[in-house]
Protein backbone atom coordinates (compact mmCIF):
# COMPACT_ATOMS: atom_id res chain seq x y z
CA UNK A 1 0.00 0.00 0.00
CA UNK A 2 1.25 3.42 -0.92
CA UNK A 3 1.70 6.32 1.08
CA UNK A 4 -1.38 8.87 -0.03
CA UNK A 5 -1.23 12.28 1.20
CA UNK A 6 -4.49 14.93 0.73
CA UNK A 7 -3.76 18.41 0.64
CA UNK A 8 -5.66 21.20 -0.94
CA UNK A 9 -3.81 23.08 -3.92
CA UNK A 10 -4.81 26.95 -5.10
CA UNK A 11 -4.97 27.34 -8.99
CA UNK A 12 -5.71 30.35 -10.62
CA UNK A 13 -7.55 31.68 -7.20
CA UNK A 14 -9.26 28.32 -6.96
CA UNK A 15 -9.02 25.32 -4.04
CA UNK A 16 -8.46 22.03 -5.21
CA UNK A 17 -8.59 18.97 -2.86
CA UNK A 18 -6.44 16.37 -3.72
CA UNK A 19 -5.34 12.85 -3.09
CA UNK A 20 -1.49 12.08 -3.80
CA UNK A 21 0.84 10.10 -3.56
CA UNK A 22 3.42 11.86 -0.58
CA UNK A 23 6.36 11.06 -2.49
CA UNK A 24 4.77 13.30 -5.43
CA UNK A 25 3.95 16.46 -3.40
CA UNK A 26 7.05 18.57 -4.22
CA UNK A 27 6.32 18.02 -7.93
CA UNK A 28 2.98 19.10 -7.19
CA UNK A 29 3.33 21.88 -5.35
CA UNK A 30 5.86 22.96 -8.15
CA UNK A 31 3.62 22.66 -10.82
CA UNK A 32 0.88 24.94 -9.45
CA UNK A 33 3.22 27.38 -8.51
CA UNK A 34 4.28 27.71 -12.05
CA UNK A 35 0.80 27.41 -12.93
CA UNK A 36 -0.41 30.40 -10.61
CA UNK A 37 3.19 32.28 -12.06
CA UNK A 38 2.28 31.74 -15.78
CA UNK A 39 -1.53 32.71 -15.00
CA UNK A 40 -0.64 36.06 -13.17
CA UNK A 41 1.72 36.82 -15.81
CA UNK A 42 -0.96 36.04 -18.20
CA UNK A 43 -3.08 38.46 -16.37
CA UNK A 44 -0.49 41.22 -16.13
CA UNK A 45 0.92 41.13 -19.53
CA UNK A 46 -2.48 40.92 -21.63
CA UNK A 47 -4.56 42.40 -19.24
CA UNK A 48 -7.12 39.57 -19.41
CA UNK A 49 -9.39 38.87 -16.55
CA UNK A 50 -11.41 35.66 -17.28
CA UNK A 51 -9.74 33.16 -15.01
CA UNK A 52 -10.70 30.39 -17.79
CA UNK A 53 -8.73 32.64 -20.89
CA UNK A 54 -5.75 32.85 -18.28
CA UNK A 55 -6.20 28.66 -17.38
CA UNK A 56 -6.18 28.25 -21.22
CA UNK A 57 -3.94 29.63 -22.36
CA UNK A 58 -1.25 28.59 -19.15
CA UNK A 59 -2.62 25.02 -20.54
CA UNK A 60 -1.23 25.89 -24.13
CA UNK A 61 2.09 26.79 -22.74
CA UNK A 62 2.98 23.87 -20.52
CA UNK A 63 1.53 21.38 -23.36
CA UNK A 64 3.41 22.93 -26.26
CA UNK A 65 6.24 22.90 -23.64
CA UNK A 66 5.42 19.16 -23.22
CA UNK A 67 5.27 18.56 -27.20
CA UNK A 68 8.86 20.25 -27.60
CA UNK A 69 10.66 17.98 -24.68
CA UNK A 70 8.75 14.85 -26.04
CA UNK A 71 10.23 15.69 -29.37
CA UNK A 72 13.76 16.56 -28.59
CA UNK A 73 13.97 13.35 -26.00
CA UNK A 74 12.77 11.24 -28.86
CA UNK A 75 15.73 13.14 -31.10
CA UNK A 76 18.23 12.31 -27.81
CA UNK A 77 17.34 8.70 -28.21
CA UNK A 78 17.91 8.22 -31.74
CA UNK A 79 21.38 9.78 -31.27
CA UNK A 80 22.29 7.51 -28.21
CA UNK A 81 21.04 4.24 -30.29
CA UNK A 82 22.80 5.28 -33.25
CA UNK A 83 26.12 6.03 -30.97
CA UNK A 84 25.37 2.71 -29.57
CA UNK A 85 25.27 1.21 -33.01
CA UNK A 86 28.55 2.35 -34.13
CA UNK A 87 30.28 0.79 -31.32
CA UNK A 88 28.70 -2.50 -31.29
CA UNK A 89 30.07 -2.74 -34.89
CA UNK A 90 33.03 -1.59 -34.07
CA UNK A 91 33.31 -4.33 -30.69
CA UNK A 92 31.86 -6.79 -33.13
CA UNK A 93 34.53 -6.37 -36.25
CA UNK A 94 37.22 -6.45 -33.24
CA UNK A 95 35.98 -10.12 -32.14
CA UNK A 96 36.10 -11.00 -35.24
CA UNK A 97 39.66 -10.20 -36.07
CA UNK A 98 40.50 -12.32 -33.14
């Protein structure tokens, strides 16, 4: 059994309860502080009021955000397996020499 922890998080001038695991709760807590930063920037910068324009576009950040490490981790991979590649051949043609 896992170690659940509830707290109660503030978004965008909003309580949420929640149910977490405790081990998560730093990662939590950081997120919706950068959620609440990106929102009152929002806010400041654009002048917009509506809580659910802010929350949208926050949501648009983070996930294009998301997109861009998802697509430069799967570009990090490729590298490493194709580094890997090179040296198994080069291992392999070295055994085989001997």
């Amino acid at each position: 059994m896992k170690d659940k922890l509830s707290i109660k998080v503030s978004i965008a001038g909003r309580i949420y309860p929640l149910t977490i695991e405790r081990n998560e709760e730093e990662n939590v807590r950081k997120a919706v502080k950068a959620i609440n930063e990106r929102v009152s920037e929002y806010e400041k910068n654009f002048d917009i009021k509506d809580r659910q324009d802010l929350l949208a576009m926050t949501s648009l950040f983070f996930a294009s955000q998301s997109v861009e490490l998802q697509q430069s981790s799967t570009k990090d991979e490729k590298s490493i397996l194709d580094r890997l590649e090179k040296v198994d051949k080069l291992i392999s043609a070295e055994l085989v020499k001997e």
